[in-house]
Protein backbone atom coordinates (compact mmCIF):
# COMPACT_ATOMS: atom_id res chain seq x y z
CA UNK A 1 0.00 0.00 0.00
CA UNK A 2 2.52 2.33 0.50
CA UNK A 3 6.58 2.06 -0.78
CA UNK A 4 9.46 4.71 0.56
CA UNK A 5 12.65 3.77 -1.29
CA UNK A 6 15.56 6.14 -0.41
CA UNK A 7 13.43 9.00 0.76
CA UNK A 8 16.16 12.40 1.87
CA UNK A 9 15.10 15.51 2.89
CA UNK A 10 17.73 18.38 4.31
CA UNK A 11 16.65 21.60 5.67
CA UNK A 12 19.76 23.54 5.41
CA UNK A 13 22.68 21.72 6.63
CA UNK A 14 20.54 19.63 8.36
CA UNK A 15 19.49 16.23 6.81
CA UNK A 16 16.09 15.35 8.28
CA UNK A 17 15.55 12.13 6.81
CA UNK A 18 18.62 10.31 5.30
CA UNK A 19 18.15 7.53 2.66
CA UNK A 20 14.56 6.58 4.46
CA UNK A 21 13.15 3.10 2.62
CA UNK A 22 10.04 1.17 4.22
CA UNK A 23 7.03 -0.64 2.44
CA UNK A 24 3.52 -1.27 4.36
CA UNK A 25 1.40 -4.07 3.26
CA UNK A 26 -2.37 -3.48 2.60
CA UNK A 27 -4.25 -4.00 5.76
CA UNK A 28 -1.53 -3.85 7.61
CA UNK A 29 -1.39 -1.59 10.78
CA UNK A 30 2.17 -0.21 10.73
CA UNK A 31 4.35 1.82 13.80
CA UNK A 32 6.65 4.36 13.22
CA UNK A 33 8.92 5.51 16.24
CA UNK A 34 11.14 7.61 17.40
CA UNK A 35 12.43 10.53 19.45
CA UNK A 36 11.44 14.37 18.59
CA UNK A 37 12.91 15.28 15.65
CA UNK A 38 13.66 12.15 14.34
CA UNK A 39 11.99 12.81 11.13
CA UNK A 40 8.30 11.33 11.97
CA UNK A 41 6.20 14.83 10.49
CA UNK A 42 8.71 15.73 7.71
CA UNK A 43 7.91 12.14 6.64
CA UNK A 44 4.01 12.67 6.58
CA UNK A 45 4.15 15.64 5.47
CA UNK A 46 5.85 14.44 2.08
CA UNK A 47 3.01 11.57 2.58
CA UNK A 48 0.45 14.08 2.00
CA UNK A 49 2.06 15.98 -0.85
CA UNK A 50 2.91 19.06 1.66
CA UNK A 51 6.26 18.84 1.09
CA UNK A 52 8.61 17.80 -1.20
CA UNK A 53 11.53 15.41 -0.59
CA UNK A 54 15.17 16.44 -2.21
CA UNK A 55 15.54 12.49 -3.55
CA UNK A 56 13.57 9.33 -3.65
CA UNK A 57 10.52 7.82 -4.22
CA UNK A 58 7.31 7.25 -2.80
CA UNK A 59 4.04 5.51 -4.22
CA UNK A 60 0.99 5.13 -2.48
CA UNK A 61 -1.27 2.69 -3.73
CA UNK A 62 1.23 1.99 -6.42
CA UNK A 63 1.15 5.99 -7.45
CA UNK A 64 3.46 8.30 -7.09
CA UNK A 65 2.59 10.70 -4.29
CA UNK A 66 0.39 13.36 -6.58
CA UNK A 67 -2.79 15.65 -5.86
CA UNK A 68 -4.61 12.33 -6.61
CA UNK A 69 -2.91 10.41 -3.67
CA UNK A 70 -4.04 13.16 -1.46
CA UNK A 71 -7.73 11.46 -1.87
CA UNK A 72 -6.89 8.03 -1.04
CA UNK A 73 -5.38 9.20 2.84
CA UNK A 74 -6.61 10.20 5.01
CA UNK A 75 -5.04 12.08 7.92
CA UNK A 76 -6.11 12.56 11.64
CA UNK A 77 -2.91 14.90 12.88
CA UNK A 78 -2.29 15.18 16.76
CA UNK A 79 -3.85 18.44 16.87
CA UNK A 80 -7.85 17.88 16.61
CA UNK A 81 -8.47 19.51 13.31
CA UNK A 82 -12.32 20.40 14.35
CA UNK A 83 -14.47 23.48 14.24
CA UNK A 84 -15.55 24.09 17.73
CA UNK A 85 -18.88 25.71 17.26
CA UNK A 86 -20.32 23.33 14.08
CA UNK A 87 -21.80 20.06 15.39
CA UNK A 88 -20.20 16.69 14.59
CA UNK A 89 -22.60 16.22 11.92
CA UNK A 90 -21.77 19.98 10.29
CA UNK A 91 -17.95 19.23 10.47
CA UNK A 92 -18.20 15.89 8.82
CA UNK A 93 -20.35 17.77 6.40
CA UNK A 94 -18.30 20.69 5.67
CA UNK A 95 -15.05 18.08 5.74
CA UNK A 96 -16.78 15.64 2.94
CA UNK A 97 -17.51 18.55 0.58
CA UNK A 98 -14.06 19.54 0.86
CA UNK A 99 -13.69 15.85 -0.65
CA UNK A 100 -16.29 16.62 -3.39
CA UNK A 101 -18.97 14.57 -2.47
CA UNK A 102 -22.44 15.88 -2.29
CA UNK A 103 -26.55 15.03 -1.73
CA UNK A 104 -26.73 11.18 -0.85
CA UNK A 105 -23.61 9.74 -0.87
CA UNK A 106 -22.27 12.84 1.39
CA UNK A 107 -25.42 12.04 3.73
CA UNK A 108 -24.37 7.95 3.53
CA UNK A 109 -20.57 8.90 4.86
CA UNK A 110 -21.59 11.65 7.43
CA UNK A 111 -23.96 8.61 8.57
CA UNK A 112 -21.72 5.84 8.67
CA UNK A 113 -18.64 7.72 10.17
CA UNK A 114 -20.95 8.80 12.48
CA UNK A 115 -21.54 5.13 13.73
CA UNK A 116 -18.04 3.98 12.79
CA UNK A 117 -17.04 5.97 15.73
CA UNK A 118 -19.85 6.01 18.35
CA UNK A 119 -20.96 9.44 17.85
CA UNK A 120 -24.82 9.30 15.84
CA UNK A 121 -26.39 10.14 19.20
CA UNK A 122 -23.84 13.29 19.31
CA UNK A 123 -24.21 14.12 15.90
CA UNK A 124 -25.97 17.68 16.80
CA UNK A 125 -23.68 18.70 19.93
CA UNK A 126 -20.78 21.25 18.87
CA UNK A 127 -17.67 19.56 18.81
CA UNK A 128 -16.49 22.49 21.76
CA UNK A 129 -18.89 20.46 24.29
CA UNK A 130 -17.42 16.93 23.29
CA UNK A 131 -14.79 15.44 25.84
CA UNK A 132 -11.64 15.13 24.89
CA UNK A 133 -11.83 11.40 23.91
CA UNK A 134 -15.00 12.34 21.93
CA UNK A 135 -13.24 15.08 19.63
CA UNK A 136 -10.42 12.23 19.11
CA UNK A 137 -13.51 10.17 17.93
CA UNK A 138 -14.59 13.38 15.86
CA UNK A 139 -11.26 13.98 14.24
CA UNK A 140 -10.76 10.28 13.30
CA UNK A 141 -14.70 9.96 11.79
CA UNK A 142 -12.92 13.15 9.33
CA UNK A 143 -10.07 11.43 8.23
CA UNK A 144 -12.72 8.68 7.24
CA UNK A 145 -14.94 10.79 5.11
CA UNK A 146 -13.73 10.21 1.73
CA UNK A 147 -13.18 6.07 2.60
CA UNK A 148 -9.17 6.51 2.41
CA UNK A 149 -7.22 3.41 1.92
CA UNK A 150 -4.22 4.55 3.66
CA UNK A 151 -4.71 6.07 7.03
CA UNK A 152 -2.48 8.11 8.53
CA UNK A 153 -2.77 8.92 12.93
CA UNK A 154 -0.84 11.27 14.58
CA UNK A 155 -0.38 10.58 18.04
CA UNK A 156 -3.63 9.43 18.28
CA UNK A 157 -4.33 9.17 22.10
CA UNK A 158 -2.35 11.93 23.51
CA UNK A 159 -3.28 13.66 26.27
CA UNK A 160 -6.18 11.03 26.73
CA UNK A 161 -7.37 8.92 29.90
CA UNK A 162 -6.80 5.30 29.74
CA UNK A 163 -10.05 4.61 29.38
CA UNK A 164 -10.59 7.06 26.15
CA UNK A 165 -7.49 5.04 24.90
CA UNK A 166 -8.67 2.02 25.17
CA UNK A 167 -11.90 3.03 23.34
CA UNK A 168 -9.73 4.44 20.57
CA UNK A 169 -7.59 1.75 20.00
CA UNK A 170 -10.32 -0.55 19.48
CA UNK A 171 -11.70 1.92 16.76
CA UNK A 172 -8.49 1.81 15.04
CA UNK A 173 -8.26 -1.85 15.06
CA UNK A 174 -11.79 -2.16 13.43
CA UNK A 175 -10.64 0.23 10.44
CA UNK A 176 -7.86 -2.42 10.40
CA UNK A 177 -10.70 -4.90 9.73
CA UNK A 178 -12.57 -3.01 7.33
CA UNK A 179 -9.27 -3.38 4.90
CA UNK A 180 -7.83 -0.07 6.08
CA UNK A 181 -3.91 0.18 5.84
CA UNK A 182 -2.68 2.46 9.18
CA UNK A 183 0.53 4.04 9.61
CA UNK A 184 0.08 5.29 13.09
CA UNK A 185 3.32 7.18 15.19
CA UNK A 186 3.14 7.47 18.73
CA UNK A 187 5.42 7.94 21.80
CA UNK A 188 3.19 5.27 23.91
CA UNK A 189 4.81 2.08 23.26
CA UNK A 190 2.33 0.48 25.15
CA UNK A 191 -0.20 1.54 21.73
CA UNK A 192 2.61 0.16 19.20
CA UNK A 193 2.88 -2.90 21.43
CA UNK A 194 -1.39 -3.66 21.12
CA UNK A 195 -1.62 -2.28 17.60
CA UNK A 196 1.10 -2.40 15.37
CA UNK A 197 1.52 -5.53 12.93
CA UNK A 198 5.09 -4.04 12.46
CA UNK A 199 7.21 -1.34 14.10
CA UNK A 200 9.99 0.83 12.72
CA UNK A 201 11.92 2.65 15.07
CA UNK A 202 14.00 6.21 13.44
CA UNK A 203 16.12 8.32 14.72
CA UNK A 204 18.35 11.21 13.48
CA UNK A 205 16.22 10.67 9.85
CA UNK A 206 17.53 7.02 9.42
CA UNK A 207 15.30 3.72 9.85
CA UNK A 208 17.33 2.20 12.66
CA UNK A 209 15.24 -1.04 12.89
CA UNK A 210 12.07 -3.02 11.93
CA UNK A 211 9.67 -6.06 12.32
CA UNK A 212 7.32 -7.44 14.73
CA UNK A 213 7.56 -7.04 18.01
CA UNK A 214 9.19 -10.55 18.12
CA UNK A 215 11.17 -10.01 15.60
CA UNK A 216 12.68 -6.59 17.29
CA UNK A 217 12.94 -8.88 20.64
CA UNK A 218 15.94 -10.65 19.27
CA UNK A 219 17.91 -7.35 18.94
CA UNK A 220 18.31 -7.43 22.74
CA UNK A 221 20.25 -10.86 23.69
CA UNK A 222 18.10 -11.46 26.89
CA UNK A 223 15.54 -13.78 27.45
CA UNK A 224 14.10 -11.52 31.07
CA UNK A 225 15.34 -8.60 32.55
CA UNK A 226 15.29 -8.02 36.17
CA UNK A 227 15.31 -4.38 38.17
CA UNK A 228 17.01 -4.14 40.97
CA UNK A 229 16.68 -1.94 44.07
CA UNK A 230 19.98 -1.57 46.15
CA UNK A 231 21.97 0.90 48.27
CA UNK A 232 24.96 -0.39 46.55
CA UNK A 233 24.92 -0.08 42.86
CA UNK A 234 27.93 -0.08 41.86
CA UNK A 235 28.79 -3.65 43.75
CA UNK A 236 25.90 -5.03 42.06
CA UNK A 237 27.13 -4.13 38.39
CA UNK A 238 30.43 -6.09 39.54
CA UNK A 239 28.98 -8.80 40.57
CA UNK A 240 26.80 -8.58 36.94
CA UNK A 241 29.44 -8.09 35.18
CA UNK A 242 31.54 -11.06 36.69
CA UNK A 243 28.92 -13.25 35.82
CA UNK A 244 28.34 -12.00 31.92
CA UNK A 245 25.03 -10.03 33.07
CA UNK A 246 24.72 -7.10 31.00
CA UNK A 247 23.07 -4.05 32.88
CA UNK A 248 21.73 -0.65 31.89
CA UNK A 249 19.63 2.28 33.43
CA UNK A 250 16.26 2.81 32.97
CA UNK A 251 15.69 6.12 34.33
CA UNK A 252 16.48 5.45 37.87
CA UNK A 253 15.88 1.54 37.79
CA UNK A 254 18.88 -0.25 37.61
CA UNK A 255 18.23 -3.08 35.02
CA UNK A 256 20.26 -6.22 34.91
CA UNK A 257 19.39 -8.52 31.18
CA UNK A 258 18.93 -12.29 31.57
CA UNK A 259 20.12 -14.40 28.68
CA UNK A 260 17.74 -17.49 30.50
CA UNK A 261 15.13 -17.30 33.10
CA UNK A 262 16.52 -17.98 36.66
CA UNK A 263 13.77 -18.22 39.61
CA UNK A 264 13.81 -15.78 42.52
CA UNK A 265 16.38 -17.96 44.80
CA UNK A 266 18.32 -18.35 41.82
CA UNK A 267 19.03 -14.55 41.04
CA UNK A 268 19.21 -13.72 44.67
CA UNK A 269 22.48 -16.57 44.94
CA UNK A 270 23.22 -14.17 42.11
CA UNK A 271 23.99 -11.23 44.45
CA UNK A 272 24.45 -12.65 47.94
CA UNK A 273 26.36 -10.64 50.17
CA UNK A 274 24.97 -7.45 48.45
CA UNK A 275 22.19 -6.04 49.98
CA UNK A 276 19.03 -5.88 47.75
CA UNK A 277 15.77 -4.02 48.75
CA UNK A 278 13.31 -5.10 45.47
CA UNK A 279 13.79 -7.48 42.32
CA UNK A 280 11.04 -7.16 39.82
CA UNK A 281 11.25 -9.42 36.78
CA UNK A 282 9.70 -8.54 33.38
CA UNK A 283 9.99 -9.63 29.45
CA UNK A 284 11.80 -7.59 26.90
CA UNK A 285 9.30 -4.95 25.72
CA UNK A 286 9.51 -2.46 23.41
CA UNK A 287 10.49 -0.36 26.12
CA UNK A 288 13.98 -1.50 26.34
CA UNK A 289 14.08 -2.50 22.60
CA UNK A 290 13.05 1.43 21.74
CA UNK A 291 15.67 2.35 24.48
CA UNK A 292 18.57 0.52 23.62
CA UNK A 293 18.53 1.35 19.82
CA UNK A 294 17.32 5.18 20.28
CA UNK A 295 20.52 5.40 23.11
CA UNK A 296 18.00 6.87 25.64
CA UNK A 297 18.65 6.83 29.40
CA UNK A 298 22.03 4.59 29.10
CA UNK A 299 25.29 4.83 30.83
């Protein structure tokens, strides 16, 4: 559904993206990552014909990006893009005619975007006395309007509560099952985790890595990873590191990677004689995959 082969873009002396190449199956629900300024909204915006790239390709629906692609994406940025005093039936009105459709088949997509997203009993409050999960709702049922193949989500679920999210995600997963493809970016990787057939994870304008989740597991040799609470850090990285324990920071949990599972007695023979206040014991997640790659939080 949608190819990026070689994709640059420099503003100045500063490259933005550098030599950017990913494809996203039909269907497929697809997560791109990565730290602020990594080149996330340069890359939509060349998506959606707003800007132009200095070199390579892209096709969308096997068609170069054009005015034409423009109609079969649709985009629902991080910033609602709603008119606060029309109702959510007005703004998927005024939205479709921006499309160019008109008397019933306008009226049969206000309808069923309406319902798509739980909103028909709504459909005549202004979209200023919506909640914020509500005008997430709203600004998704617009980037349906013109039935897009490609769907584009910006942050989707920021600043929402967790139970807004979870009624979002489960929206996005049934455009999934209508046959829509998603490329969705987010800094939740709990979202990319639930969602996301695939992940690619940028930074600096290059595509560092990709693949499932599982696949993205066996970039990080460790089959658990432990935290560790103790008033003497620095004894327990020796003792880690004499045994071939690889260890990293997490913020302010010291981490310790397991290449097998031990039990509890097991990793506390581990550090005897050092005096440990907590273990937790977790899988690789994204998380640390997102972390390790993107050089956040380590020393």
């Amino acid at each position: 559904m949608l190819k990026i082969e070689q994709l640059r873009k420099i503003y100045g002396n500063q490259p933005v993206l550098q030599d950017l190449s990913l494809a996203i199956a039909p269907g497929e629900i697809y997560g791109l990552l990565g730290p602020n300024g990594s080149g996330k909204t340069t890359t939509i915006n060349i998506l959606c014909n707003l800007l132009r790239a200095d070199s390579g390709t892209v096709e969308i629906g096997g068609q170069p990006i054009s005015e034409q692609t423009k109609r079969i994406i649709g985009v629902a940025p991080q910033e609602n893009l709603l008119y606060q005093t029309l109702t959510c039936a007005e703004n998927l009105n005024f939205f479709a005619s921006l499309y160019g459709l008109n008397g019933l088949r306008k009226r049969q997509r206000v309808e069923f975007c309406l319902e798509a997203v739980g909103l028909t009993d709504l459909a005549k409050c202004p979209a200023e006395a919506l909640s914020g999960g509500m005008q997430r709702r709203l600004n998704l049922a617009i980037a349906l309007i013109h039935q897009p193949r490609l769907l584009i989500l910006d942050e989707p679920t920021t600043g929402l509560d967790l139970e807004a999210r979870y009624e979002l995600w489960d929206l996005i997963q049934q455009q999934q099952q209508q046959g829509i493809t998603v490329l969705l970016t987010t800094h939740l990787l709990e979202e990319a985790e639930r969602l996301c057939d695939r992940i690619g994870i940028l930074k600096q304008g290059r595509l560092l890595a990709e693949g499932t989740l599982a696949e993205l597991r066996r970039l990080i040799p460790a089959q658990e990873i432990i935290l560790v609470q103790t008033s003497e850090e620095d004894s327990a990285i020796a003792r880690a590191q004499e045994l071939g324990f690889t260890h990293r920071h997490y913020g302010s949990d010291l981490a310790f990677w397991l290449s097998q599972p031990l039990d509890l007695k097991q990793i506390l023979a581990c550090f005897d004689g050092i005096p440990i206040d907590s273990i937790s014991r977790q899988p690789v997640r994204l998380e640390h995959i997102y972390l390790e790659l993107t050089h956040v939080g380590r020393r």
